[in-house]
N, C-alpha and C. Protein backbone atom coordinates (compact mmCIF):
# COMPACT_ATOMS: atom_id res chain seq x y z
N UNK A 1 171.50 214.76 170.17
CA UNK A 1 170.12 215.03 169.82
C UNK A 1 169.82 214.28 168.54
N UNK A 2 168.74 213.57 168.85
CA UNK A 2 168.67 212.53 167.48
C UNK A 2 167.76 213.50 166.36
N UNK A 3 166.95 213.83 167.35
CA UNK A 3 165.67 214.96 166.05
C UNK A 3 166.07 216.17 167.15
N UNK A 4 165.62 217.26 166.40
CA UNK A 4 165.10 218.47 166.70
C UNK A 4 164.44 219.49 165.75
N UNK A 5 163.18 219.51 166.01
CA UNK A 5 163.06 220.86 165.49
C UNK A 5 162.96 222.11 165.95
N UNK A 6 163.16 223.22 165.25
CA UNK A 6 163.62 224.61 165.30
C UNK A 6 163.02 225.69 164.16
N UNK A 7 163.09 226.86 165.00
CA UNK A 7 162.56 227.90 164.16
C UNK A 7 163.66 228.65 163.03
N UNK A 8 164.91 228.45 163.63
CA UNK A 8 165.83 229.04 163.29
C UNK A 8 166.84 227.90 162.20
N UNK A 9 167.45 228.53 161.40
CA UNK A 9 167.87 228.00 160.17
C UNK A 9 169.39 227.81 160.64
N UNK A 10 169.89 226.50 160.41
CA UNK A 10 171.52 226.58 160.35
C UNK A 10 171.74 225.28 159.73
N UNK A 11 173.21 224.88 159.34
CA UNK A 11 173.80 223.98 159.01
C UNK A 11 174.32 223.17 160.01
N UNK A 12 173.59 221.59 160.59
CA UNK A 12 173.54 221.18 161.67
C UNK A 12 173.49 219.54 161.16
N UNK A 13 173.36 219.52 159.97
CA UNK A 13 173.19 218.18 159.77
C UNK A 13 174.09 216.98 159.93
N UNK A 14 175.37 217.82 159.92
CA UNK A 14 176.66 216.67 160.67
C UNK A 14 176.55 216.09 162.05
N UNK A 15 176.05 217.00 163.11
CA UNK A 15 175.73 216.70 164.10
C UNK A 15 174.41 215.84 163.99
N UNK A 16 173.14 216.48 163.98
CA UNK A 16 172.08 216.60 164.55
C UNK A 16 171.66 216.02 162.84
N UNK A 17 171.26 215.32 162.44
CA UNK A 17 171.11 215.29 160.71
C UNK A 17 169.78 214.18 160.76
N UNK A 18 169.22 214.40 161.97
CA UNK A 18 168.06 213.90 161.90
C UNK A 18 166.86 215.14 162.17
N UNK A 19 167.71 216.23 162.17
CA UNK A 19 166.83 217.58 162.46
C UNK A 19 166.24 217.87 161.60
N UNK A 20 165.23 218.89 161.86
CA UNK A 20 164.55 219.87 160.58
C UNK A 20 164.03 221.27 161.20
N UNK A 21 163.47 221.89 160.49
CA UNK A 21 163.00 223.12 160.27
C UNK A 21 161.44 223.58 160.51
N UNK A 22 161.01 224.36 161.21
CA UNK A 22 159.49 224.86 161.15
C UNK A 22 159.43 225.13 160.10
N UNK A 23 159.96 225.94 159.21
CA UNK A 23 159.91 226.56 157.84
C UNK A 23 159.81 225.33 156.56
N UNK A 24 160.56 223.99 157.11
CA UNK A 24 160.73 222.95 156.06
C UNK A 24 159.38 222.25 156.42
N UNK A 25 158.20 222.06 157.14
CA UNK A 25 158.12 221.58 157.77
C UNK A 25 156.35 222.06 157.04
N UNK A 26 156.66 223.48 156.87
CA UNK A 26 155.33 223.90 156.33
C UNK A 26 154.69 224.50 157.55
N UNK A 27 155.07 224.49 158.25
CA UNK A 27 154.41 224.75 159.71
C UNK A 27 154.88 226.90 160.30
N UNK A 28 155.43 227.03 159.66
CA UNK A 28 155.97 228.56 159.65
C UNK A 28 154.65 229.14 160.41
N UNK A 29 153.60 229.36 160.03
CA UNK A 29 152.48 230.18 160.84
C UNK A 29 151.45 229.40 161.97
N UNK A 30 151.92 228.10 162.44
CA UNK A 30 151.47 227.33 162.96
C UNK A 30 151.25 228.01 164.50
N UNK A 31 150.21 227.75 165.59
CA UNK A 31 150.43 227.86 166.62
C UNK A 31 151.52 226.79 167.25
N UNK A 32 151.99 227.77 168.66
CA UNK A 32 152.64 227.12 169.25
C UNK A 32 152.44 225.53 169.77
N UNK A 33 151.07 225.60 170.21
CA UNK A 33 150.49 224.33 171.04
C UNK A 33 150.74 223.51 169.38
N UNK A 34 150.27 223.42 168.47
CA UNK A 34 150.74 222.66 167.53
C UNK A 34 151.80 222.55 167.02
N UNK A 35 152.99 222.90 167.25
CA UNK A 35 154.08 222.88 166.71
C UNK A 35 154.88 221.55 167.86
N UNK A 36 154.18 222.35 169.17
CA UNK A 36 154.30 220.88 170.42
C UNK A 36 153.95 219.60 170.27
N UNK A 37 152.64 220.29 169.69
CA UNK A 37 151.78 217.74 169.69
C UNK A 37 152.78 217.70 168.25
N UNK A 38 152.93 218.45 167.47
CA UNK A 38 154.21 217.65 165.84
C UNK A 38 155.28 217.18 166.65
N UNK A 39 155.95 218.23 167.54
CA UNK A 39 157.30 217.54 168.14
C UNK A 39 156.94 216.36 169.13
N UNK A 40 156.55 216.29 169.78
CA UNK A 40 155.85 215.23 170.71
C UNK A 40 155.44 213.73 169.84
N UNK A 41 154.69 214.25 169.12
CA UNK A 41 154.23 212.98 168.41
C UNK A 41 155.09 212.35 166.91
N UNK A 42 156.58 212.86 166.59
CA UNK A 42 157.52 212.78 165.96
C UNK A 42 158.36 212.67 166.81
N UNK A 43 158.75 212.60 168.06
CA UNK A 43 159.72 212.49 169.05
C UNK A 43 160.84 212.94 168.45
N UNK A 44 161.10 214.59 168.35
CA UNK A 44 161.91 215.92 168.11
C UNK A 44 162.08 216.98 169.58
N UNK A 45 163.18 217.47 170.13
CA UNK A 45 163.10 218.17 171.10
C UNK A 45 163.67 219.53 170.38
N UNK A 46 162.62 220.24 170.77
CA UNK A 46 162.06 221.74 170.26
C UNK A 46 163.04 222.26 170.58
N UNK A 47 163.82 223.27 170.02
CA UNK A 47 164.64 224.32 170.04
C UNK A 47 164.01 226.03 169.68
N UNK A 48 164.16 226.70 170.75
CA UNK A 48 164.06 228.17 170.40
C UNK A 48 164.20 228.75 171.30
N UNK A 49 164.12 230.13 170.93
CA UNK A 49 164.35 231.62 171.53
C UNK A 49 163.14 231.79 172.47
N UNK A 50 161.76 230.92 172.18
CA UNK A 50 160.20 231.39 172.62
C UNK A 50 160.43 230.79 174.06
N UNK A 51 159.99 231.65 175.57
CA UNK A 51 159.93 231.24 175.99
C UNK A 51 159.05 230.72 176.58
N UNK A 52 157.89 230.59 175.46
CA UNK A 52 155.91 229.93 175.66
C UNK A 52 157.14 228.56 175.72
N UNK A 53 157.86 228.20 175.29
CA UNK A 53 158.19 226.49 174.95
C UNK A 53 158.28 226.29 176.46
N UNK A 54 159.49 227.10 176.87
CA UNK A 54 160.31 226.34 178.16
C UNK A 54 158.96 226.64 179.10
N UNK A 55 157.81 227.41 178.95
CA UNK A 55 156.58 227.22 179.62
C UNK A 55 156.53 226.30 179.64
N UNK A 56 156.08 225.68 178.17
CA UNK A 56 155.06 224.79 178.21
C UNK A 56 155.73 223.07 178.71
N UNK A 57 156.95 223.03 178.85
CA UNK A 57 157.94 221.96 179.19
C UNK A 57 157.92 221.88 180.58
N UNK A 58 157.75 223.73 181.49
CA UNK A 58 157.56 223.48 182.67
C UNK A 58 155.85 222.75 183.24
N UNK A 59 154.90 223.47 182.51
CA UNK A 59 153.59 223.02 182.82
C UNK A 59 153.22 221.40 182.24
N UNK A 60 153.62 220.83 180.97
CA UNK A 60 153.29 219.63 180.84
C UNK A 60 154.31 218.54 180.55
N UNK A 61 155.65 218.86 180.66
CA UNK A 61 156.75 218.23 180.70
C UNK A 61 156.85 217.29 179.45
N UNK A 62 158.14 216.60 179.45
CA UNK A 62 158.18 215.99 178.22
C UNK A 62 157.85 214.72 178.23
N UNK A 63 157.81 214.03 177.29
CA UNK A 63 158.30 214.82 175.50
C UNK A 63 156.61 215.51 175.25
N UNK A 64 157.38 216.95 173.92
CA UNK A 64 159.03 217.01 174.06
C UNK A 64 159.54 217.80 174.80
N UNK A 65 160.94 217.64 174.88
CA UNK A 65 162.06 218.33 175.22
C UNK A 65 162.27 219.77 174.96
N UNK A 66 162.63 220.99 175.59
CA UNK A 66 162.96 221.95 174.92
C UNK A 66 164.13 222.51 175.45
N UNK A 67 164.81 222.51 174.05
CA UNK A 67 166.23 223.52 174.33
C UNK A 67 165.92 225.31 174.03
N UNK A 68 166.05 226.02 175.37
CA UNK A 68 165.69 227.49 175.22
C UNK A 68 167.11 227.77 175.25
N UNK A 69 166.93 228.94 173.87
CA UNK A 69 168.18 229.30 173.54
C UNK A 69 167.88 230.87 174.17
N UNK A 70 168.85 231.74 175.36
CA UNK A 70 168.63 232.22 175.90
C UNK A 70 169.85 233.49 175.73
N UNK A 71 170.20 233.36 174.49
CA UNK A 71 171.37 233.89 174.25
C UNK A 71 170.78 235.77 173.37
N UNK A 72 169.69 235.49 173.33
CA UNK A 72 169.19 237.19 172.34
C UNK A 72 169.36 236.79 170.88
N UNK A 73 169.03 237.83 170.36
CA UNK A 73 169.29 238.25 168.70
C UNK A 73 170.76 238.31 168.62
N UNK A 74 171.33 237.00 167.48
CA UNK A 74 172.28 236.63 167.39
C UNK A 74 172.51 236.01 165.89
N UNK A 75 173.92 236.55 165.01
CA UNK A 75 173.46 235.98 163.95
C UNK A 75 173.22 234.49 163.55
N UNK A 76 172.97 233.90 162.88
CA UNK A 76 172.25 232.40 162.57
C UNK A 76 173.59 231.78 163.00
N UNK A 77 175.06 232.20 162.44
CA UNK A 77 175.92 231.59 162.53
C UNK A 77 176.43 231.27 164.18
N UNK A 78 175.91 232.25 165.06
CA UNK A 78 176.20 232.40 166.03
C UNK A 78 176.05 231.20 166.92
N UNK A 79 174.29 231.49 166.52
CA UNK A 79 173.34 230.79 166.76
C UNK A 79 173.82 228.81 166.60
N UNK A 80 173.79 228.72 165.78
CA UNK A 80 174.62 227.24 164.78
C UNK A 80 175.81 227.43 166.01
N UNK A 81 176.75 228.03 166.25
CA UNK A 81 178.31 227.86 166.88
C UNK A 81 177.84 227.39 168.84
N UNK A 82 176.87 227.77 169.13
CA UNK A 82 176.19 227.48 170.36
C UNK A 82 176.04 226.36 170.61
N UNK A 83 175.14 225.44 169.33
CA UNK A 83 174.40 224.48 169.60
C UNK A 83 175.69 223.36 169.43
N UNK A 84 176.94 223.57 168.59
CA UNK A 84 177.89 223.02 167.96
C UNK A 84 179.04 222.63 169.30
N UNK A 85 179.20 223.70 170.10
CA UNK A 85 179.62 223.97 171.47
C UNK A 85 178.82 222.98 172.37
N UNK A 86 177.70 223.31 172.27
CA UNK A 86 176.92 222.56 173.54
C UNK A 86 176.73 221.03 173.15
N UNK A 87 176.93 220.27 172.08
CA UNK A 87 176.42 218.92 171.22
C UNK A 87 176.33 217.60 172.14
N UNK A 88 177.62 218.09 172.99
CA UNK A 88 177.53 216.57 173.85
C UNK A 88 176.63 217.07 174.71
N UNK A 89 176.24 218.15 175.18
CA UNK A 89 175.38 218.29 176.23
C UNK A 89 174.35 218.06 176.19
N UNK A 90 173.96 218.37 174.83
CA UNK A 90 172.78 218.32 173.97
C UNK A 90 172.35 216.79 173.98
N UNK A 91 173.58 215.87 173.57
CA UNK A 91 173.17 214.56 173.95
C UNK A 91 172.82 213.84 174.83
N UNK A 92 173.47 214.18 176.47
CA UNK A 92 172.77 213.99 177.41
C UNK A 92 171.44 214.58 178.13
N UNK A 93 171.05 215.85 177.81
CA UNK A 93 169.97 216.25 177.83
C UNK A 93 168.86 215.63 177.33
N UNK A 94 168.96 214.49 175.97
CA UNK A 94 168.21 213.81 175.16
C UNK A 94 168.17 212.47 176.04
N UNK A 95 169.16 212.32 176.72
CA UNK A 95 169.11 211.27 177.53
C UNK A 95 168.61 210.82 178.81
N UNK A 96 168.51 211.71 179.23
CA UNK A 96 167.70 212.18 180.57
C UNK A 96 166.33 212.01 180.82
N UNK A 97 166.31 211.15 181.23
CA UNK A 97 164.60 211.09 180.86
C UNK A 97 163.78 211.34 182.27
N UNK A 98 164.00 212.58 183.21
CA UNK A 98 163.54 213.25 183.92
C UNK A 98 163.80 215.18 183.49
N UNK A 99 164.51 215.42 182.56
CA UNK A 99 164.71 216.79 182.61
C UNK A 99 163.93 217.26 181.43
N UNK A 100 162.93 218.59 181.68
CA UNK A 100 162.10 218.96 180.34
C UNK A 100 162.44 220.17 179.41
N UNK A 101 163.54 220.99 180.28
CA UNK A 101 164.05 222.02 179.41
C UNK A 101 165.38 222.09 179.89
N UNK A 102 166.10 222.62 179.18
CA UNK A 102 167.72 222.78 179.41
C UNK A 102 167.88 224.14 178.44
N UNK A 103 168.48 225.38 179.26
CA UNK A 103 169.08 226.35 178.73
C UNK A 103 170.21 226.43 178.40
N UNK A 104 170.58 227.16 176.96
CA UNK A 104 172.14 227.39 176.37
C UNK A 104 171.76 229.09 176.87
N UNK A 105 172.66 229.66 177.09
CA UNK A 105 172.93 231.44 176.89
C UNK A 105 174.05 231.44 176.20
């Protein structure tokens, strides 16, 4: 995953160190549909728990991309050990340029 942004906070920058943050981002109270045209038009594939995303990936497809993390309330670290697990997958998912959401549980 070259970009992603996310709602959720972890230490990812070894991997993914072109990522960022809704929260860094200034965008924390933003609607959803805008948090989409930022990722879209920054070419970032969205990461979260929301599943308005993996909607909105099914209804208007990508970019961007969304990784639905499908795993529940989990601590951040958890959260971080998922995406760390899944990385190569993560990379071909970025590669794919027919698939619009891909679930981790």
């Amino acid at each position: 995953m070259s970009r992603g942004v996310s709602r959720k906070r972890g230490q990812l920058a070894d991997i993914f160190p072109e990522s960022n943050q809704i929260r860094l981002l200034g965008m924390e109270e933003a609607e959803d549909r805008a948090i989409w045209e930022y990722a879209k038009a920054n070419d970032f594939i969205l990461v979260s728990q929301d599943a308005d995303f993996a909607d909105m990936a099914t209804l208007f497809g990508p970019p961007p991309k969304v990784i639905w993390l499908r795993c529940g309330n989990q601590p951040t670290s958890a959260i971080e050990q998922r995406r760390r697990d899944h990385a190569e997958a993560i990379d071909a998912f970025e590669l794919d340029e027919v698939a619009a959401c891909w679930e981790i549980y």
